[in-house]
Structures are given as structure tokens and as C-alpha cells.
PDB file of N, CA and C in Angstrom:
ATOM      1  N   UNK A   1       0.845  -1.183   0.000  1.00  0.00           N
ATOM      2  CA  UNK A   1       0.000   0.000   0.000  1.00  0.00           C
ATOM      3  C   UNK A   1       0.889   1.246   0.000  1.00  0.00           C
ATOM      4  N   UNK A   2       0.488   1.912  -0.914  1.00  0.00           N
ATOM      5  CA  UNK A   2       1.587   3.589  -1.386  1.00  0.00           C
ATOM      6  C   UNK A   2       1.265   4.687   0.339  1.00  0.00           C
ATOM      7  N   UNK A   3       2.124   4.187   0.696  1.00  0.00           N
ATOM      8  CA  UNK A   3       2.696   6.144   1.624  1.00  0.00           C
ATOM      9  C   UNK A   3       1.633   7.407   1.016  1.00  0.00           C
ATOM     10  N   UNK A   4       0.977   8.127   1.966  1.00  0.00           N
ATOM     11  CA  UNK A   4       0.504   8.976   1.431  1.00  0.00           C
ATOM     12  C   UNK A   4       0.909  10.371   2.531  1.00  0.00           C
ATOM     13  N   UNK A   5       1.770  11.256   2.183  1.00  0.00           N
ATOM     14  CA  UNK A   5       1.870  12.213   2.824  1.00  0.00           C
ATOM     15  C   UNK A   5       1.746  13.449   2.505  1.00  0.00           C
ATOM     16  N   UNK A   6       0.478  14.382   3.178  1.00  0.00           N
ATOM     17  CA  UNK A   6       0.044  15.885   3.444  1.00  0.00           C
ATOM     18  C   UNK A   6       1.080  16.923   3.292  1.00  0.00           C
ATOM     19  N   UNK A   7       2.281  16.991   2.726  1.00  0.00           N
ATOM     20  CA  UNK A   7       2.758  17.945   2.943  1.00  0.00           C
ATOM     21  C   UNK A   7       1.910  19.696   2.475  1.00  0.00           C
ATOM     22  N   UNK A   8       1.002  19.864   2.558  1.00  0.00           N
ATOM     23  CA  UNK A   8       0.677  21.100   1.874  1.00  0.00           C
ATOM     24  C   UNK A   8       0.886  22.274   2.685  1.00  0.00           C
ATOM     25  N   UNK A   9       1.579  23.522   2.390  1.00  0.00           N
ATOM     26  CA  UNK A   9       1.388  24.657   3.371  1.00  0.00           C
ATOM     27  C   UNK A   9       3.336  24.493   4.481  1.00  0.00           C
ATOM     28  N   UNK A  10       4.295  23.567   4.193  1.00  0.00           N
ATOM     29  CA  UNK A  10       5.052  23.043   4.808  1.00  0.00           C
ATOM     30  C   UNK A  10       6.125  23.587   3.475  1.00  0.00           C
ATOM     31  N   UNK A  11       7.260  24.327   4.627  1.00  0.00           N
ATOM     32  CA  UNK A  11       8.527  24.818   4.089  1.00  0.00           C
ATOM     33  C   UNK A  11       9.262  24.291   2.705  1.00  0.00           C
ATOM     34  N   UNK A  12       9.785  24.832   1.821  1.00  0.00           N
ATOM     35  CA  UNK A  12      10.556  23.866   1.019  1.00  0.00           C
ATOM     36  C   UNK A  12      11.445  23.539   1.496  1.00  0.00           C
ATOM     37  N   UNK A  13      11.689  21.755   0.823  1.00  0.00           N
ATOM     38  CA  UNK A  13      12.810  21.039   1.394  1.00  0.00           C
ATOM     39  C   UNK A  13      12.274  20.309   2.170  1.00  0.00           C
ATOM     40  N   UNK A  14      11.206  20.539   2.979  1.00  0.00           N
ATOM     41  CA  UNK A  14      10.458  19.567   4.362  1.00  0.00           C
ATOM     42  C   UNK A  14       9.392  18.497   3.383  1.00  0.00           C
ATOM     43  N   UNK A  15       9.006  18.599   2.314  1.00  0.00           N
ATOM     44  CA  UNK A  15       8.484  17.634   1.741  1.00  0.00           C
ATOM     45  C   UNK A  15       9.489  16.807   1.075  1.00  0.00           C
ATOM     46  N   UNK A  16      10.377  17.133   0.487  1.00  0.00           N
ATOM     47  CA  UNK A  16      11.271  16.578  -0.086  1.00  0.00           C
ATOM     48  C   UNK A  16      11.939  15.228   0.736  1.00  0.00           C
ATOM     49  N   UNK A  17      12.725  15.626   1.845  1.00  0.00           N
ATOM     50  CA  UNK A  17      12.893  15.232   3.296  1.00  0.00           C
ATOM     51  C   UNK A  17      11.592  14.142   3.889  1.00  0.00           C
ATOM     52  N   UNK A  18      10.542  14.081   3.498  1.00  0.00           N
ATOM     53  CA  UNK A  18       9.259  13.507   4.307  1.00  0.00           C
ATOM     54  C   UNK A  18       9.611  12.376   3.267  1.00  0.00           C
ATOM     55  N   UNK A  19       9.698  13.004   1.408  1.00  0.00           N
ATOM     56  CA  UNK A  19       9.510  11.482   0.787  1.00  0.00           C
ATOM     57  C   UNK A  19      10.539  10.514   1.061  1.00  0.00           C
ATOM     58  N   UNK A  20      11.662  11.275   1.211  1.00  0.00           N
ATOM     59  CA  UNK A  20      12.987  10.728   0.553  1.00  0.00           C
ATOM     60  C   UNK A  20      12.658   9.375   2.083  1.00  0.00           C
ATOM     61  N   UNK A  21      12.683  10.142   3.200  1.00  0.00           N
ATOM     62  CA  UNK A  21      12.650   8.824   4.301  1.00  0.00           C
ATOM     63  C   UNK A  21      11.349   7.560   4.265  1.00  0.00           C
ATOM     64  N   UNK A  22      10.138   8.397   3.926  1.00  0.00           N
ATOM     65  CA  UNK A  22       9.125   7.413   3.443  1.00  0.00           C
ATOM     66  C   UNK A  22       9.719   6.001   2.092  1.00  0.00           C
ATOM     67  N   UNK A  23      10.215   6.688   1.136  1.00  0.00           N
ATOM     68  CA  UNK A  23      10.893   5.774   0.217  1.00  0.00           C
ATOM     69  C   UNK A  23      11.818   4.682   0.705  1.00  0.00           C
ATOM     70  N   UNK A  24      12.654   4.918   1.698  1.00  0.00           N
ATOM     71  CA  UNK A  24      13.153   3.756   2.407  1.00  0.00           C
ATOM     72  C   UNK A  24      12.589   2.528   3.159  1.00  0.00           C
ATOM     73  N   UNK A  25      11.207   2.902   3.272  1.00  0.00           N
ATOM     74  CA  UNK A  25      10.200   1.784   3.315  1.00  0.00           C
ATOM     75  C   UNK A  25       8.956   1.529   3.003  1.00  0.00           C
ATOM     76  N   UNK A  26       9.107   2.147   1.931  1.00  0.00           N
ATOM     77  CA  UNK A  26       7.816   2.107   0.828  1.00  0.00           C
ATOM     78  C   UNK A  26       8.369   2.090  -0.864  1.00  0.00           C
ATOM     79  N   UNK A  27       7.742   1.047  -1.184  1.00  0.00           N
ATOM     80  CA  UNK A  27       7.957   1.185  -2.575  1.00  0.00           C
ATOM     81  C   UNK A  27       7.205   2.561  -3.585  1.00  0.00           C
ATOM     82  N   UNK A  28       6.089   2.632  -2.523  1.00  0.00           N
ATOM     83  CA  UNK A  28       5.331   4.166  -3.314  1.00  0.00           C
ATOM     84  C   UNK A  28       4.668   5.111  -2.412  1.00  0.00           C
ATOM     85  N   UNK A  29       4.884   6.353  -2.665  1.00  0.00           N
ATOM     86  CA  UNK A  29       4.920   7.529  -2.317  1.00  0.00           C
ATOM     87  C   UNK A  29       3.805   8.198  -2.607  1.00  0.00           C
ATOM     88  N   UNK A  30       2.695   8.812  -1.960  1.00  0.00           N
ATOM     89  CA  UNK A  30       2.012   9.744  -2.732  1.00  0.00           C
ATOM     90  C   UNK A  30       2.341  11.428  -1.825  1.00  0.00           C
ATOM     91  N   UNK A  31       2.941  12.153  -2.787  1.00  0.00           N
ATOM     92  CA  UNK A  31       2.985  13.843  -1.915  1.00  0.00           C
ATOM     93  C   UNK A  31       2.224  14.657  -2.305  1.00  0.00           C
ATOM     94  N   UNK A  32       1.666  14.853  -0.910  1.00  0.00           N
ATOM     95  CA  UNK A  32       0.588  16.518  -1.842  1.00  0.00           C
ATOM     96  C   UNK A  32       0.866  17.401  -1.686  1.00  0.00           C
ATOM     97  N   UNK A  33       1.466  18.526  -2.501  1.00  0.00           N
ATOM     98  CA  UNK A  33       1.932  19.759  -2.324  1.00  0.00           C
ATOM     99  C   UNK A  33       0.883  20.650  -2.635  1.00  0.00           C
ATOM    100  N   UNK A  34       1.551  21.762  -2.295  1.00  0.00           N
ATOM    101  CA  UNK A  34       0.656  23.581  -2.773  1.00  0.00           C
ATOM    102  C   UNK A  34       1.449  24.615  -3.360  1.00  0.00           C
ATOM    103  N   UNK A  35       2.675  24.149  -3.724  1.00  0.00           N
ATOM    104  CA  UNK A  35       3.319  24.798  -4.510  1.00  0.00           C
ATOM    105  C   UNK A  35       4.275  24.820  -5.163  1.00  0.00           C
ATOM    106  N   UNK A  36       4.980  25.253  -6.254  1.00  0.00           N
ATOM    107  CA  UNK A  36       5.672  24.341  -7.536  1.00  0.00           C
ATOM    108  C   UNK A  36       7.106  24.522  -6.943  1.00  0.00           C
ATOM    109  N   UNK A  37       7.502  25.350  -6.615  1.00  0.00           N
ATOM    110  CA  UNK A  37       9.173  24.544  -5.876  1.00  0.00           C
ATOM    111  C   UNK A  37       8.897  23.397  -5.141  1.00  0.00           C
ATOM    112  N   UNK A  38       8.095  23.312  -4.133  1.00  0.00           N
ATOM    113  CA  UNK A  38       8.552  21.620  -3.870  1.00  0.00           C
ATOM    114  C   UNK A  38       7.945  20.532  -4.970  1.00  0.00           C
ATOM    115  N   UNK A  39       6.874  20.470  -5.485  1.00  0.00           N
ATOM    116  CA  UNK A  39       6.488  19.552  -6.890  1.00  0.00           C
ATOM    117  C   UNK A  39       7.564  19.707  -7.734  1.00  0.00           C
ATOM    118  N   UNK A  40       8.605  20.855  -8.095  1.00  0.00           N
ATOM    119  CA  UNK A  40       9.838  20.575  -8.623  1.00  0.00           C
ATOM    120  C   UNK A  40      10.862  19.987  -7.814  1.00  0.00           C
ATOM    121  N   UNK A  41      11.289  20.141  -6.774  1.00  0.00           N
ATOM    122  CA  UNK A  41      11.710  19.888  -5.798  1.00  0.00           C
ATOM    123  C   UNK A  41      11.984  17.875  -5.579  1.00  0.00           C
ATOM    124  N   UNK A  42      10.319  17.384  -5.383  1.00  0.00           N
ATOM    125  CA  UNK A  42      10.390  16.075  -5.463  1.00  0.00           C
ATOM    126  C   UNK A  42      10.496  15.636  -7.086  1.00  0.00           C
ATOM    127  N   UNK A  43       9.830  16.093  -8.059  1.00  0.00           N
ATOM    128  CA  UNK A  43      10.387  15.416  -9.517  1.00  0.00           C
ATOM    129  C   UNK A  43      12.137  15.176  -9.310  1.00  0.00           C
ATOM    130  N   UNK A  44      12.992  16.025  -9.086  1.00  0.00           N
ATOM    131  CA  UNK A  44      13.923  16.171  -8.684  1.00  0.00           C
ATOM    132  C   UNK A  44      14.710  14.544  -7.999  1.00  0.00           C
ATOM    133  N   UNK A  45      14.307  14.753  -7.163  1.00  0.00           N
ATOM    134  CA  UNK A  45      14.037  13.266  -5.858  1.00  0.00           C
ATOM    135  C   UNK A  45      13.768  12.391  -6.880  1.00  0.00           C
ATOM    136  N   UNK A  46      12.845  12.341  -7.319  1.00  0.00           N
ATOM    137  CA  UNK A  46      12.396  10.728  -7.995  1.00  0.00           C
ATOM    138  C   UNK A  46      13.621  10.588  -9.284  1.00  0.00           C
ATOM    139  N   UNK A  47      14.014  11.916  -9.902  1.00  0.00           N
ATOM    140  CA  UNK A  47      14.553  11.407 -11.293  1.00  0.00           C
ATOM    141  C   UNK A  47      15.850  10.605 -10.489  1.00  0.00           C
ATOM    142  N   UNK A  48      16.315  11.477  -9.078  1.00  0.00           N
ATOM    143  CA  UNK A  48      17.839  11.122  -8.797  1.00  0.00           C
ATOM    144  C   UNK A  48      17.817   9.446  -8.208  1.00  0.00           C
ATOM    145  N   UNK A  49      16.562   9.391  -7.763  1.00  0.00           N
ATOM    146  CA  UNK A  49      16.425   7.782  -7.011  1.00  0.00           C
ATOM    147  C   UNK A  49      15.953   6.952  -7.921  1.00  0.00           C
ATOM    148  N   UNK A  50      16.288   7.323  -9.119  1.00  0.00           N
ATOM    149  CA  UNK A  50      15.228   6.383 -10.524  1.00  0.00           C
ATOM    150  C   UNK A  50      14.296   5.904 -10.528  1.00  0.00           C
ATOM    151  N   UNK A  51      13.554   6.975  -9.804  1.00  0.00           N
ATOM    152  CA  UNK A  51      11.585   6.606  -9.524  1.00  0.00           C
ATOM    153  C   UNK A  51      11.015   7.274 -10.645  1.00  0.00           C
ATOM    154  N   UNK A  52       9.966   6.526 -10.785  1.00  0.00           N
ATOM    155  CA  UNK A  52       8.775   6.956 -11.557  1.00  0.00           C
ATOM    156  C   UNK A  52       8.028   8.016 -11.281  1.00  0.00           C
ATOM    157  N   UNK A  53       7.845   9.131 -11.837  1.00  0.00           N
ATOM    158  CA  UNK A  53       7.020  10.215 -11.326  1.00  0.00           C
ATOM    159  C   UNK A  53       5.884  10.377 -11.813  1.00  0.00           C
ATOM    160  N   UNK A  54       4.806  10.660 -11.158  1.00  0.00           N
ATOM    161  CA  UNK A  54       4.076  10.711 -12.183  1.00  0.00           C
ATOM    162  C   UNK A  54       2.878  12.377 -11.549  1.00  0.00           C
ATOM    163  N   UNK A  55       2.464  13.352 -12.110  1.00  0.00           N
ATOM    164  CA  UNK A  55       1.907  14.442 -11.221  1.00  0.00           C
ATOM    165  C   UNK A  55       0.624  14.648 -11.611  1.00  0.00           C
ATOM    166  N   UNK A  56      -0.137  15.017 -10.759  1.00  0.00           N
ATOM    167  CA  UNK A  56      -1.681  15.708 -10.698  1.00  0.00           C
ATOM    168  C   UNK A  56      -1.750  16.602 -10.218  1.00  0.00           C
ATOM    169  N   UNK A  57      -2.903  17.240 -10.823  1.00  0.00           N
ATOM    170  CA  UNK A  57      -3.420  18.833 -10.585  1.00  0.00           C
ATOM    171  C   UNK A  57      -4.526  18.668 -10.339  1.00  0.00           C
ATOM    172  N   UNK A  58      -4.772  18.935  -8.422  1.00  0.00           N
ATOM    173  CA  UNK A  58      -5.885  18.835  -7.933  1.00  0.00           C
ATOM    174  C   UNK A  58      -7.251  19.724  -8.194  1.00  0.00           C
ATOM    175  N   UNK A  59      -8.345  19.624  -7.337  1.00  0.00           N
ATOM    176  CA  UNK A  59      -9.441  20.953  -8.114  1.00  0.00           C
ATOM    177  C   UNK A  59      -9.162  22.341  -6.761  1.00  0.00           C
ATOM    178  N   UNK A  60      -8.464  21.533  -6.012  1.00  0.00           N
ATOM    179  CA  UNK A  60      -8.062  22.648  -4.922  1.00  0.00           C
ATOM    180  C   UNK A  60      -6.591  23.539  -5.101  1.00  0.00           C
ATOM    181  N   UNK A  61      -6.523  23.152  -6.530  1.00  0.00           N
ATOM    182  CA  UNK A  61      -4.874  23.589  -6.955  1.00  0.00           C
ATOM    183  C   UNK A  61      -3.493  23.289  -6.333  1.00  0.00           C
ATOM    184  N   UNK A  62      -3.571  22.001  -5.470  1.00  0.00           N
ATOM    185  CA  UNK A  62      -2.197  21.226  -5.519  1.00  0.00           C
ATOM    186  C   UNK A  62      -2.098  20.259  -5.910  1.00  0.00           C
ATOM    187  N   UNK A  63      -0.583  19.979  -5.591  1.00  0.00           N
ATOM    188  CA  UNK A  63      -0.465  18.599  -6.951  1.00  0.00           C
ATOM    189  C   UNK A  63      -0.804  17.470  -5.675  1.00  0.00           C
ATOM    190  N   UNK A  64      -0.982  16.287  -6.362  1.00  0.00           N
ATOM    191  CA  UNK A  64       0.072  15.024  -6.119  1.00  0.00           C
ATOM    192  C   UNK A  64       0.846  14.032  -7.268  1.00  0.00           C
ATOM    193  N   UNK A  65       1.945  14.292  -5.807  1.00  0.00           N
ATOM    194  CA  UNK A  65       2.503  13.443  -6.641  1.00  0.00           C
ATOM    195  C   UNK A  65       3.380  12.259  -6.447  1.00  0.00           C
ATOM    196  N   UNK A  66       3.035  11.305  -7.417  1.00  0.00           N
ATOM    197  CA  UNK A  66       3.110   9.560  -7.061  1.00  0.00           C
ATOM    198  C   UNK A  66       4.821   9.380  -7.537  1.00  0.00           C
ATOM    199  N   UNK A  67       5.465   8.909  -6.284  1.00  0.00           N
ATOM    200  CA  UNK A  67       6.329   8.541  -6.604  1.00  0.00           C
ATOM    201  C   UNK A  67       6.783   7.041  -6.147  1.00  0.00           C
ATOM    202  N   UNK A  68       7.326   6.435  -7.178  1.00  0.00           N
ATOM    203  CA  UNK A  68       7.573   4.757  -7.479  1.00  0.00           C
ATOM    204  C   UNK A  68       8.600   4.391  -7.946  1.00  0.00           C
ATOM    205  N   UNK A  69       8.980   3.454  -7.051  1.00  0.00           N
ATOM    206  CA  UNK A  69      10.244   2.965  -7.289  1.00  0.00           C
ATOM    207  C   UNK A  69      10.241   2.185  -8.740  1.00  0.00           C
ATOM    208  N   UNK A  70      11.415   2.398  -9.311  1.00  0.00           N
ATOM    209  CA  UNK A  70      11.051   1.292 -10.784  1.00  0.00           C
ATOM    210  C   UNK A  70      11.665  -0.362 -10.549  1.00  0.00           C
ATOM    211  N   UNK A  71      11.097  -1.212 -10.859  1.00  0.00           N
ATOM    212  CA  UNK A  71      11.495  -2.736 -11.072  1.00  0.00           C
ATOM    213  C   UNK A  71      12.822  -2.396 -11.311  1.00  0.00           C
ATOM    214  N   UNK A  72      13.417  -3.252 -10.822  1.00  0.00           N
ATOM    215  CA  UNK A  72      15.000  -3.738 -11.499  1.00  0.00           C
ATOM    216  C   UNK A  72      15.192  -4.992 -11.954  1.00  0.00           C
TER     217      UNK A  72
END
């Protein structure tokens, strides 16, 4: 079952930080942000950990976004 963590309204860098430790025991990630430095921020994270990213645009105007480890 995918990690789902609230970051919305929370410093940049503090979501980033929430996935990166969630990913160490989760194969999937869901982050919800409210604003595009950290949604750039974690794309970031996933390209460097060779996760899958994938983003949504909520109707409340933040993202989530699913991040997944890829098969090896």
C-alpha cells in the first residue's frame, strides 16, 4: 500500500525530506503539495532515485505526486 503524505502549506525542502525517508520503506509515495518549488523539488528526488514520477493537478490547486520505485 503507497505512503501517502500531506505535505501542503510546509517549508521547502520539508516535503522533499518527508519522501525521501518514506521511500526507504515504501515502494510508493504519494505527496501533496501547494506549490511548484517543492512539486519541482520532489520530480527532482524521484529522477535522482530512478523513480517513476508521475503528477496531478488537484481541483483545490495542488499537486500530487506519485512517486515509485522502478522494477530492477
Amino acid at each position: 500500500m503507497p505512503k501517502v503524505i500531506n505535505a501542503k502549506g510546509l517549508g521547502c525542502g520539508v516535503p522533499v525530506i518527508m519522501a525521501k525517508k518514506a521511500l526507504e520503506n515504501h515502494d510508493e509515495v504519494t505527496v501533496i503539495v501547494d506549490d511548484t518549488p517543492n512539486l519541482e523539488n520532489l520530480k527532482i528526488l524521484a529522477r535522482y532515485n530512478r523513480c517513476f514520477v508521475d503528477v496531478m493537478r488537484d481541483m483545490d490547486n495542488s499537486y500530487l505526486i506519485k512517486i515509485k520505485k522502478m522494477d530492477n
